[in-house]
Protein backbone atom coordinates (compact mmCIF):
# COMPACT_ATOMS: atom_id res chain seq x y z
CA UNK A 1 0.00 0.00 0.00
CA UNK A 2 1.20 3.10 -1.03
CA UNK A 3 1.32 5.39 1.76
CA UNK A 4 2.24 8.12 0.33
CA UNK A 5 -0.94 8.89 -1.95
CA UNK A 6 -2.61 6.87 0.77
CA UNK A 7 -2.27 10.06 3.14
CA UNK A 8 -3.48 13.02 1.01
CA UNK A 9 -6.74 11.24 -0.02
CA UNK A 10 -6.89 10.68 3.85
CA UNK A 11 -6.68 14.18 5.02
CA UNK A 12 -9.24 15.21 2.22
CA UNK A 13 -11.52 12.69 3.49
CA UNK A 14 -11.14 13.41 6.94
CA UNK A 15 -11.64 17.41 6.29
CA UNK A 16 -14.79 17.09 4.51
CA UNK A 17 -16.45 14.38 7.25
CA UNK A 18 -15.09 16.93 9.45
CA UNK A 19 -17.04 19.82 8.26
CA UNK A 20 -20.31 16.94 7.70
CA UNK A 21 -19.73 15.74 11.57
CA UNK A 22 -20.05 19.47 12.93
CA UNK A 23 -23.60 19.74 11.97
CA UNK A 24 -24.62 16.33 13.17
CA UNK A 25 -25.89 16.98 17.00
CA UNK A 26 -27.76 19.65 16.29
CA UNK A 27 -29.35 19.52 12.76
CA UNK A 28 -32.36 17.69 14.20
CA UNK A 29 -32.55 19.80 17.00
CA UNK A 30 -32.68 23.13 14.80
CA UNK A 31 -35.28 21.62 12.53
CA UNK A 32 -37.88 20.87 15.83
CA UNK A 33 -36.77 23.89 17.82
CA UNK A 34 -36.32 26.51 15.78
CA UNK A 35 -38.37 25.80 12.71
CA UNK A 36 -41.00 23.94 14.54
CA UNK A 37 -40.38 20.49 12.38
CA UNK A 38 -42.09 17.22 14.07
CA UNK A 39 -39.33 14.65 14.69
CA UNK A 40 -40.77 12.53 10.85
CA UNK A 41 -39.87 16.05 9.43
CA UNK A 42 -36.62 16.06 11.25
CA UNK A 43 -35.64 12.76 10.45
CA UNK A 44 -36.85 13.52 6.65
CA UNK A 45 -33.84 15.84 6.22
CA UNK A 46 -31.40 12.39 6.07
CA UNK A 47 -34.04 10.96 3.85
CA UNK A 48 -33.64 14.29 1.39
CA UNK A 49 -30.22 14.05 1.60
CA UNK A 50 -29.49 10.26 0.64
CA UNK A 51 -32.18 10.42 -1.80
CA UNK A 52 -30.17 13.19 -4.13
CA UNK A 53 -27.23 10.93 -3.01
CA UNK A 54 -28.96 7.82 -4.46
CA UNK A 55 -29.27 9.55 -7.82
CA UNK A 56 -25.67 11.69 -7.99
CA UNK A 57 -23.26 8.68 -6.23
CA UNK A 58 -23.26 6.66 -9.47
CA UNK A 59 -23.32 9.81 -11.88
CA UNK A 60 -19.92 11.01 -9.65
CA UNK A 61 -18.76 7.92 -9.91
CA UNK A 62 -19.02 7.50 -13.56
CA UNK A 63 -18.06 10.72 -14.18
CA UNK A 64 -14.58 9.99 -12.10
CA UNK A 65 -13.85 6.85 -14.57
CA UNK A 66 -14.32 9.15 -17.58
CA UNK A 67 -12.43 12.06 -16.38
CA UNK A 68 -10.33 11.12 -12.95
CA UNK A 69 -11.18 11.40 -9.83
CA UNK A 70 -9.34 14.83 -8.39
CA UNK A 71 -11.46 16.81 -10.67
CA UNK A 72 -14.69 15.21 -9.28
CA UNK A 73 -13.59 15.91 -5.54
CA UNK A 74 -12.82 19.45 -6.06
CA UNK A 75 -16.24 20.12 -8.12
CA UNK A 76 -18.30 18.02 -5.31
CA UNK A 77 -17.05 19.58 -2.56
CA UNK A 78 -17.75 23.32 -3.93
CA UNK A 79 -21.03 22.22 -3.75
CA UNK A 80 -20.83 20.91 -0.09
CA UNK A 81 -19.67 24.55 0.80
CA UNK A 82 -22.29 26.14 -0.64
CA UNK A 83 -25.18 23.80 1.57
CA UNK A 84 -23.55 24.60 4.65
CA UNK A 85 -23.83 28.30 3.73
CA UNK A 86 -27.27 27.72 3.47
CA UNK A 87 -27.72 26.00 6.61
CA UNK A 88 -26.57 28.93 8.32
CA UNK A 89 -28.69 31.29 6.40
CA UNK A 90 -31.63 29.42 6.51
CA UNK A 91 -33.76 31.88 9.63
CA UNK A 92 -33.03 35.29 7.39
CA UNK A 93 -33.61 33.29 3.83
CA UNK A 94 -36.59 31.32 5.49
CA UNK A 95 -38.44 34.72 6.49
CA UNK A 96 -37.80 36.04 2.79
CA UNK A 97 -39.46 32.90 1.75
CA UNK A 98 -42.17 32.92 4.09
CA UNK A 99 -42.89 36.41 3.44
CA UNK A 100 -43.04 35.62 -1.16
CA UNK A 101 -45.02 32.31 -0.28
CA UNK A 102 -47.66 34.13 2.11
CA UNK A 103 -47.35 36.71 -1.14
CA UNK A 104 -48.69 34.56 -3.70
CA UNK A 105 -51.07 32.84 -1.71
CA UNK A 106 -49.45 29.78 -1.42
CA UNK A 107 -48.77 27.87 2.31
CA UNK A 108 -46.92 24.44 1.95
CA UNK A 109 -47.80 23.72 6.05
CA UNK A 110 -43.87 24.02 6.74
CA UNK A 111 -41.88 27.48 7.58
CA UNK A 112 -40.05 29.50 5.17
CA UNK A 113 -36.44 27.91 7.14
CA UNK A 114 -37.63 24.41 7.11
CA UNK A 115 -37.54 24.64 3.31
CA UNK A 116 -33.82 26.45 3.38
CA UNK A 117 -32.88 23.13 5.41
CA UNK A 118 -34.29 20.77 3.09
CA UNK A 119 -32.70 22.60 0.12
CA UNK A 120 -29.58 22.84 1.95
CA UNK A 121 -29.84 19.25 2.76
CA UNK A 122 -30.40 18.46 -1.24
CA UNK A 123 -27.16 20.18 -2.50
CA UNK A 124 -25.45 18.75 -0.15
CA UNK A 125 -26.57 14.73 -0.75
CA UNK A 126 -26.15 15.86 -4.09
CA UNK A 127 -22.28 17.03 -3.55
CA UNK A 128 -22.03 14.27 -0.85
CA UNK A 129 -22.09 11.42 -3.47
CA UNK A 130 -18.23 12.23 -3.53
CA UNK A 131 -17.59 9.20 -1.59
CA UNK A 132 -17.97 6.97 -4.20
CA UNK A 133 -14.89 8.98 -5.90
CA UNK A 134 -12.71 9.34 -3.04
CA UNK A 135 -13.54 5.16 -2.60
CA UNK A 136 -12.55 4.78 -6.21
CA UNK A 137 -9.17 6.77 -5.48
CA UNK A 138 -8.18 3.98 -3.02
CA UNK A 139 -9.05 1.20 -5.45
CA UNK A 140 -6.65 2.35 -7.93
CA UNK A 141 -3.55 2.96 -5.94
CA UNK A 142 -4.21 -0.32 -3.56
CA UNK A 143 -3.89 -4.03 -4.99
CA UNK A 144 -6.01 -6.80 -4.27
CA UNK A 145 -4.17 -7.96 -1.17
CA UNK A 146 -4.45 -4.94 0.63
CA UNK A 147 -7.66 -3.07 -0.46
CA UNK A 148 -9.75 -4.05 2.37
CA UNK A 149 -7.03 -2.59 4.57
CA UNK A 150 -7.03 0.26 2.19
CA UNK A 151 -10.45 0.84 2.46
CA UNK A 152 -10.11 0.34 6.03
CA UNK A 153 -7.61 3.34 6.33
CA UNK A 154 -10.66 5.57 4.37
CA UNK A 155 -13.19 4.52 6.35
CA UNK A 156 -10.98 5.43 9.68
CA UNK A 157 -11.10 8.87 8.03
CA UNK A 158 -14.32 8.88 8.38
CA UNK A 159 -14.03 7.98 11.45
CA UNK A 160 -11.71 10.60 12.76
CA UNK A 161 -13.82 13.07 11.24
CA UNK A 162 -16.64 11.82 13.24
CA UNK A 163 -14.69 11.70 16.20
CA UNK A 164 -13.43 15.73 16.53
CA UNK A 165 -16.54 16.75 13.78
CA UNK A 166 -19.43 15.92 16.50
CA UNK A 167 -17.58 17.11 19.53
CA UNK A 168 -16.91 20.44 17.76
CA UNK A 169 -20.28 20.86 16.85
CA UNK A 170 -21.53 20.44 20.33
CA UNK A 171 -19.18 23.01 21.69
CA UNK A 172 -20.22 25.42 18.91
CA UNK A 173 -23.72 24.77 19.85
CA UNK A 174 -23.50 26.30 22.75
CA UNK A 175 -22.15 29.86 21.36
CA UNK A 176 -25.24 29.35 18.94
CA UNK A 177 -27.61 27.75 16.89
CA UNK A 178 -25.89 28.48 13.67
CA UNK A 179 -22.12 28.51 14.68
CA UNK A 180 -22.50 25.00 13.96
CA UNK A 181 -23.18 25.25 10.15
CA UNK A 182 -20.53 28.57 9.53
CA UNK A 183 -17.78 26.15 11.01
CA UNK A 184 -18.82 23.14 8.91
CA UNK A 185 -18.16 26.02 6.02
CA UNK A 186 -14.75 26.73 6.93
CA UNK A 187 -13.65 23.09 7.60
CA UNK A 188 -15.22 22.22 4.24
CA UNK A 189 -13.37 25.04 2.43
CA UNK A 190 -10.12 23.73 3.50
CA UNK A 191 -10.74 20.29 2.67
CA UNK A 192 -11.65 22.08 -1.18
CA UNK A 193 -7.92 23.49 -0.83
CA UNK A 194 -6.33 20.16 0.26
CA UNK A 195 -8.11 18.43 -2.56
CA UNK A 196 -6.53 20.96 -4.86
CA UNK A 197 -3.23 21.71 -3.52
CA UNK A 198 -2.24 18.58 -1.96
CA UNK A 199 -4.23 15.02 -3.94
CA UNK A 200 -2.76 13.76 -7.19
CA UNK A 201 -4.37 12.39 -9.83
CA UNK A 202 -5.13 8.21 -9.28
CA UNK A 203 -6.45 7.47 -12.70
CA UNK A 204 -4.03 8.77 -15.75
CA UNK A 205 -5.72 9.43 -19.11
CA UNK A 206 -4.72 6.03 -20.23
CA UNK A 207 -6.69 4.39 -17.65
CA UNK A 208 -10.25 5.84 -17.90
CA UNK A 209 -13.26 5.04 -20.35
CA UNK A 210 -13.71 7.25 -23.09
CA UNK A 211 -15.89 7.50 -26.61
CA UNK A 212 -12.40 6.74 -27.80
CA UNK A 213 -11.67 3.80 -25.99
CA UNK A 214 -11.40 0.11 -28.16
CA UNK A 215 -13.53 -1.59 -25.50
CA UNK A 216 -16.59 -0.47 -24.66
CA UNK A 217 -18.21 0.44 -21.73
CA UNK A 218 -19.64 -2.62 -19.33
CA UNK A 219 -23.22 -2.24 -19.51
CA UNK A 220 -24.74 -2.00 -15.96
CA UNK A 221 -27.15 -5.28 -16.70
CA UNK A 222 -23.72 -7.09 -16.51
CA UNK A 223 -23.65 -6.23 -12.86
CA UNK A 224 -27.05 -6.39 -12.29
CA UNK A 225 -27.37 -10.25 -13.56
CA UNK A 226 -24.91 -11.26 -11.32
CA UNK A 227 -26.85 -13.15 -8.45
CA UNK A 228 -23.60 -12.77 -5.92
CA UNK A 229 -23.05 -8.51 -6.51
CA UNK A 230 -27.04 -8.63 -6.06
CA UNK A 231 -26.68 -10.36 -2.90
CA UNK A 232 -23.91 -8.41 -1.62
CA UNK A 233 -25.87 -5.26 -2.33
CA UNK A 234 -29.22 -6.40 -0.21
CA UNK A 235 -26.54 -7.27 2.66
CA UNK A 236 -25.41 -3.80 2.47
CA UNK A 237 -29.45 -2.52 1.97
CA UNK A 238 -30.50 -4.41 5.27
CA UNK A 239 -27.51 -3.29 7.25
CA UNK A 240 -27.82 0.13 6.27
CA UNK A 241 -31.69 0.09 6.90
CA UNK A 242 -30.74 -1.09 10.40
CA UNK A 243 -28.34 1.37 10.97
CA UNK A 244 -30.30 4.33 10.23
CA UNK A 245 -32.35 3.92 12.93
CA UNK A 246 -29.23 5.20 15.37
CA UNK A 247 -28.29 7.67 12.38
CA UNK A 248 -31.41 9.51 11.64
CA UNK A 249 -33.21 9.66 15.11
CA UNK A 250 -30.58 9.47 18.11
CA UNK A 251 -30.28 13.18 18.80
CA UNK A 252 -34.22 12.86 19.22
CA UNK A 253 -34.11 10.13 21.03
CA UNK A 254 -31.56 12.19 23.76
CA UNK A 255 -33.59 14.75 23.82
CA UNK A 256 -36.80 12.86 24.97
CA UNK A 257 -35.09 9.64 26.94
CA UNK A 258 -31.58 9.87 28.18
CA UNK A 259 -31.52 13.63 28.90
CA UNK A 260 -35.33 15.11 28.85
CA UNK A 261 -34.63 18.08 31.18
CA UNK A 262 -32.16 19.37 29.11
CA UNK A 263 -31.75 22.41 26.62
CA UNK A 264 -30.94 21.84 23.36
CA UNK A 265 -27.29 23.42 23.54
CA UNK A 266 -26.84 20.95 26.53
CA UNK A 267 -28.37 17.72 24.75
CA UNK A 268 -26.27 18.57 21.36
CA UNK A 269 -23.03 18.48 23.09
CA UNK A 270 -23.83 15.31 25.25
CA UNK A 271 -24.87 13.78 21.84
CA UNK A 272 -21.36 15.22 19.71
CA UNK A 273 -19.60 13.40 23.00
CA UNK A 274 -21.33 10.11 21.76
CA UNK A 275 -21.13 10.57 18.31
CA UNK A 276 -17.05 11.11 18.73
CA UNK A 277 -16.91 7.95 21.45
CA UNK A 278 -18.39 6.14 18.03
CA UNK A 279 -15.84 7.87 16.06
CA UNK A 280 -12.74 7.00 17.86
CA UNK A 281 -14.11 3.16 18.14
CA UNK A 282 -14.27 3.03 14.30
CA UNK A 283 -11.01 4.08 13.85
CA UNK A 284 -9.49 1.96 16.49
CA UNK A 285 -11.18 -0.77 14.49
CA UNK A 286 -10.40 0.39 11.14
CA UNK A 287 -7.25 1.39 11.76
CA UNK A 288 -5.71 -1.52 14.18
CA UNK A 289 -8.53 -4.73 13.57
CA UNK A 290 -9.57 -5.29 10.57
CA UNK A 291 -6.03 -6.23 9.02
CA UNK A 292 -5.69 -8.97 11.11
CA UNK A 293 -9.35 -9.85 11.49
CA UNK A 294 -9.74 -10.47 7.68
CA UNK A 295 -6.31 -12.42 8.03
CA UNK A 296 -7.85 -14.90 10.40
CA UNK A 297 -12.03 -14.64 9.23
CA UNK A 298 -12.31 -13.56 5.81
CA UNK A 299 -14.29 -10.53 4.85
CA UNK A 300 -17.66 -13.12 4.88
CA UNK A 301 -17.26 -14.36 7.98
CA UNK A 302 -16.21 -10.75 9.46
CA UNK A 303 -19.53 -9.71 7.84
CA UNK A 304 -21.25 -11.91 10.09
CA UNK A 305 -19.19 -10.96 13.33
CA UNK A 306 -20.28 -7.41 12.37
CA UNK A 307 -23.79 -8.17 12.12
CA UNK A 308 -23.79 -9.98 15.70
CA UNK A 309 -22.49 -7.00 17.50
CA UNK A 310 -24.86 -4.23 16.21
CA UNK A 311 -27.66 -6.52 17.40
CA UNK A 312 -26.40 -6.37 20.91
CA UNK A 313 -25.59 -2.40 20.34
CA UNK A 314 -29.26 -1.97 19.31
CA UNK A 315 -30.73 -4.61 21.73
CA UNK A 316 -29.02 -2.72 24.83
CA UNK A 317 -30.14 0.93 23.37
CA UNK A 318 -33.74 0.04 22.86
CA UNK A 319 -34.18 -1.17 26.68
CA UNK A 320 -31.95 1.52 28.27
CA UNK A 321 -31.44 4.88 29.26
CA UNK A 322 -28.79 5.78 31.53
CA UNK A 323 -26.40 8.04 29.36
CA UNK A 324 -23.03 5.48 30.46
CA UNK A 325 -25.19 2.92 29.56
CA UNK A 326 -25.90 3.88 26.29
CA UNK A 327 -22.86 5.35 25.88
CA UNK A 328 -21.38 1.70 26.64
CA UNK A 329 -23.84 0.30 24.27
CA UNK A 330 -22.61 2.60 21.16
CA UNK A 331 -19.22 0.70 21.28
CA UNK A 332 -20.37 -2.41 19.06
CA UNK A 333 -22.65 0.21 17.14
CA UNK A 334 -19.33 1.17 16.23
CA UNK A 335 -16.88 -2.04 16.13
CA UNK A 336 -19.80 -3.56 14.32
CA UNK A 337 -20.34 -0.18 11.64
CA UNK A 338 -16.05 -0.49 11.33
CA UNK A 339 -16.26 -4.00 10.28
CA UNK A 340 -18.80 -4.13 7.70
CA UNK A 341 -18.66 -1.59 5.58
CA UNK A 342 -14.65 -1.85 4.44
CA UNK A 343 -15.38 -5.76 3.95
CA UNK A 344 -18.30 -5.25 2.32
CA UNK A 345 -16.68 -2.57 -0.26
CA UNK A 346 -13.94 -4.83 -0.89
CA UNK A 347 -15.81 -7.90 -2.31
CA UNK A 348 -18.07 -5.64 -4.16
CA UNK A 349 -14.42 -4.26 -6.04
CA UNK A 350 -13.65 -8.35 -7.01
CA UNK A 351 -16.36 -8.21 -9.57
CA UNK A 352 -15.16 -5.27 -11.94
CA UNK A 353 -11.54 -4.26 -13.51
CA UNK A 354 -10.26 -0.76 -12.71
CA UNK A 355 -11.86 1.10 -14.94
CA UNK A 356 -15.16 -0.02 -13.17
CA UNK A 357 -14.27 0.60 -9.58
CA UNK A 358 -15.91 4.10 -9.88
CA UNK A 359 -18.99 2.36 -10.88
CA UNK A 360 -19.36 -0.43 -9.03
CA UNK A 361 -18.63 1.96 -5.43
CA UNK A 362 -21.50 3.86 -7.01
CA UNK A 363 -23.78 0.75 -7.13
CA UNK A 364 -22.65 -0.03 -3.53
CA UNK A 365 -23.44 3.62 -2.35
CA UNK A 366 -26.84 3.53 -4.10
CA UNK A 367 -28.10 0.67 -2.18
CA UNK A 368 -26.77 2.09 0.90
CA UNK A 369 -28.56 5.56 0.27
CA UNK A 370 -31.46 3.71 -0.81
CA UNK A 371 -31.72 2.11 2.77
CA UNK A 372 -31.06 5.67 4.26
CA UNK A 373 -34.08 6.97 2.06
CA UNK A 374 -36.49 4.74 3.26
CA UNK A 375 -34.95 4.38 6.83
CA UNK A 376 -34.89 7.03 8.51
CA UNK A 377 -38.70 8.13 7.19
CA UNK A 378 -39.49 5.06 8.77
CA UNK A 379 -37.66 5.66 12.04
CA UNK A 380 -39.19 8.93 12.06
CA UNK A 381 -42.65 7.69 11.44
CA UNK A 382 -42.23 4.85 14.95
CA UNK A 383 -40.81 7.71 16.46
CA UNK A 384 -43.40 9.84 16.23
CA UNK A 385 -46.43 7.34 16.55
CA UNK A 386 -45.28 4.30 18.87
CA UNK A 387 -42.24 5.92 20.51
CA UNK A 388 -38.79 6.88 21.16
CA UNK A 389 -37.52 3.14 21.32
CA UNK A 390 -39.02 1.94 18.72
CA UNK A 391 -36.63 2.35 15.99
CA UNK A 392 -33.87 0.49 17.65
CA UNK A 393 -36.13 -2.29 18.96
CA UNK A 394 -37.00 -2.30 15.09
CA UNK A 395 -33.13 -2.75 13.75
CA UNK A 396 -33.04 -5.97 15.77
CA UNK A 397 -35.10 -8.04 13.70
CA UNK A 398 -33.83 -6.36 10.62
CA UNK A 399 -30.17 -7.40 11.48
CA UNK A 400 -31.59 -11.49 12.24
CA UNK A 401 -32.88 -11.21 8.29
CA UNK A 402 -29.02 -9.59 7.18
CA UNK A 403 -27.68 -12.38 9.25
CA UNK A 404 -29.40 -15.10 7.44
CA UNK A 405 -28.70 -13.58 3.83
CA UNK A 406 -24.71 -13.47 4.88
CA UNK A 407 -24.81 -17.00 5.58
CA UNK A 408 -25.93 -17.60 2.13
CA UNK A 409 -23.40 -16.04 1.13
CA UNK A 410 -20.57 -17.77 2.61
CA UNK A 411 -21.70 -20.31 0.05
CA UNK A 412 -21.79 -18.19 -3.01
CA UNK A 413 -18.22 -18.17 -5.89
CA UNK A 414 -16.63 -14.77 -5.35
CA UNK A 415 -13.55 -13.50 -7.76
CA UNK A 416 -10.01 -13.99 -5.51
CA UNK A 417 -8.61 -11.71 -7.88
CA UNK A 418 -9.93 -7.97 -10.05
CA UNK A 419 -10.96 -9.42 -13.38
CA UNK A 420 -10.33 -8.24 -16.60
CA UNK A 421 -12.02 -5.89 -18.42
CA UNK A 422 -15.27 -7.73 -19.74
CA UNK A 423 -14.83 -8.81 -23.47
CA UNK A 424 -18.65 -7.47 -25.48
């Protein structure tokens, strides 16, 4: 593994989750307090966001085989900037709009800033499908031995940028309600520097699909026809679904169980302290385990080990509420998060040459922003109408039904090795 184009790509990726982690603990919070959203509306805003995701992740990602992947970054990223500007704008834009809807007679039954939120929330999913690039960056300058490990390293970006991105946000909070959202600006403008300054290009002109290229293009049915990438892709669906329970409706969830005498200020940093605790797990795991644990299990098997611990993370939350308790709880949230995503990324790669990485990541990412469409508007809605609990009681039996479809596929052929381009 080359470490050093292994590190620029890192710090990149850890800038940018920086800036996204800032506004985590107290999106929600804004969106119920200070716009008046009900907690389906305020879990909506992930579903808004992965939903432009699901449609730009495989346009990035295809774009970034076609024309490289640095160009992509800096272009996506732009755009990031631009939503957190809105975020912070969204009381003095969401008067104006108020004020023009009220104007022309029109009243959508939200305010003026819950609609700044939602479009800031679009751009951003939009922008956000970057991952799939930055993914695709690792894929070309790791080999097949070492890409999970690779991938490992990216996703312990992500985790360091959840660790310091929360924690931040929470202290921010508590100067004000939109401090938050100008910092995740800042952060998010350096990471556009870093990108520009500091990351080479992974994918020479050589390398990428072109109109001019001999072999054409893989059509996506190829994938899609494959029972094995479908499989791995409804593993990564149920997971996900499961997942977004904690994703979409914890800060909630604080706010009425584990600390319901609280102000918001005070709940947003308790959850950022959480959210980093989660962090710093992932990268311990990312970063020190999964080497050795795909050594001895095998990404399939490691799939599985995954699986069992966010059952017991999800198990514990649902029937708790003392905040070391749940804290404690958020640990195999985390080991179990760190373990499944890198292994699942890396046999998803065995099925395409390196001109496809781009696209298959995109795939990957679609089915994962899929389940974070329909996720958290379902956490939101047994939320809202059973109660606070319900969505992580929920993930259990969602995980036993992930559990079974990994088992079929310890049985299923997967390539040892990146094929070759696909001969049409």
């Amino acid at each position: 593994m080359d470490r050093r184009r292994i590190i620029p790509i890192f710090v990149v990726v850890f800038t940018n989750i920086l800036g996204a982690g800032v506004i985590l603990p107290i999106l929600p919070l804004v969106a119920e307090g200070q716009f008046g959203a009900t907690a389906l509306q305020a879990t909506t805003l992930a579903a808004v966001f992965f939903a432009a995701q699901l449609v730009a992740a495989p346009w990035l990602g295809r774009l970034s085989d076609k024309y490289g992947r640095r160009p992509i970054l800096i272009v996506s990223q732009i755009g990031t900037v631009f939503s957190f500007i809105l975020f912070s704008l969204a009381e003095p834009l969401g008067g104006a709009l108020g004020i023009a809807l009220e104007g022309w007679g029109l009243d959508w039954g939200v305010s003026g800033g819950l609609v700044i939120l939602y479009l800031a929330r679009l751009l951003d999913g939009v922008t956000g499908g970057n991952i799939t690039t930055a993914q695709a960056y690792i894929t070309d300058i790791s080999s097949e031995e070492n890409r999970a490990q690779a991938l490992g390293t990216l996703s312990a970006a992500f985790g360091l940028g959840f660790i310091f991105g929360p924690a931040f946000g929470g202290f921010l909070a508590g100067v004000s309600l939109t401090a938050p959202f100008i910092g995740a600006a800042i952060i998010t403008s350096g990471s556009v520097l870093l990108t520009t300054f500091m990351l080479k290009e992974s994918l020479p002109p050589e390398a990428r699909q072109s109109t001019e290229n001999n072999r054409p293009e893989v059509p996506l049915r190829h994938y899609l026809q494959n029972h094995t990438i479908l499989l791995l892709f409804l593993i990564t669906f149920v997971i996900t679904l499961a997942f977004s329970a904690l994703q979409s409706t914890f800060a909630l969830y604080a706010e009425r169980v584990v600390f319901p005498e609280a102000e918001n200020a005070v709940v947003a940093r308790n959850v950022g302290f959480v959210l980093t605790l989660i962090g710093l797990v992932t990268v311990l795991t990312q970063a020190a385990l999964i080497k050795p644990l795909v050594a001895r299990f095998g990404e399939r098997r490691l799939i599985l080990l995954g699986q069992m611990s966010l059952i017991l993370a999800f198990a514990g939350i649902a029937t708790l509420s003392h905040p070391l308790m749940i804290a404690l709880f958020t640990v195999p949230v985390a080991f179990g998060n760190g373990v499944n995503v890198p292994s699942l990324q890396s046999l998803i790669t065995r099925f395409g040459d390196e001109k496809s990485h781009g696209r298959l990541l995109g795939l990957y990412q679609s089915s994962r922003s899929l389940a974070l469409i329909v996720g958290p508007v379902a956490a939101g809605f047994v939320f809202q109408a059973i109660s606070p609990r319900a969505p992580f009681a929920l993930a259990v039996p969602l995980l036993l039904i992930s559990i079974g479809l990994s088992l079929f596929l310890q049985r299923r052929p997967i390539p040892t090795q990146v094929r070759r381009p696909v001969e049409l």
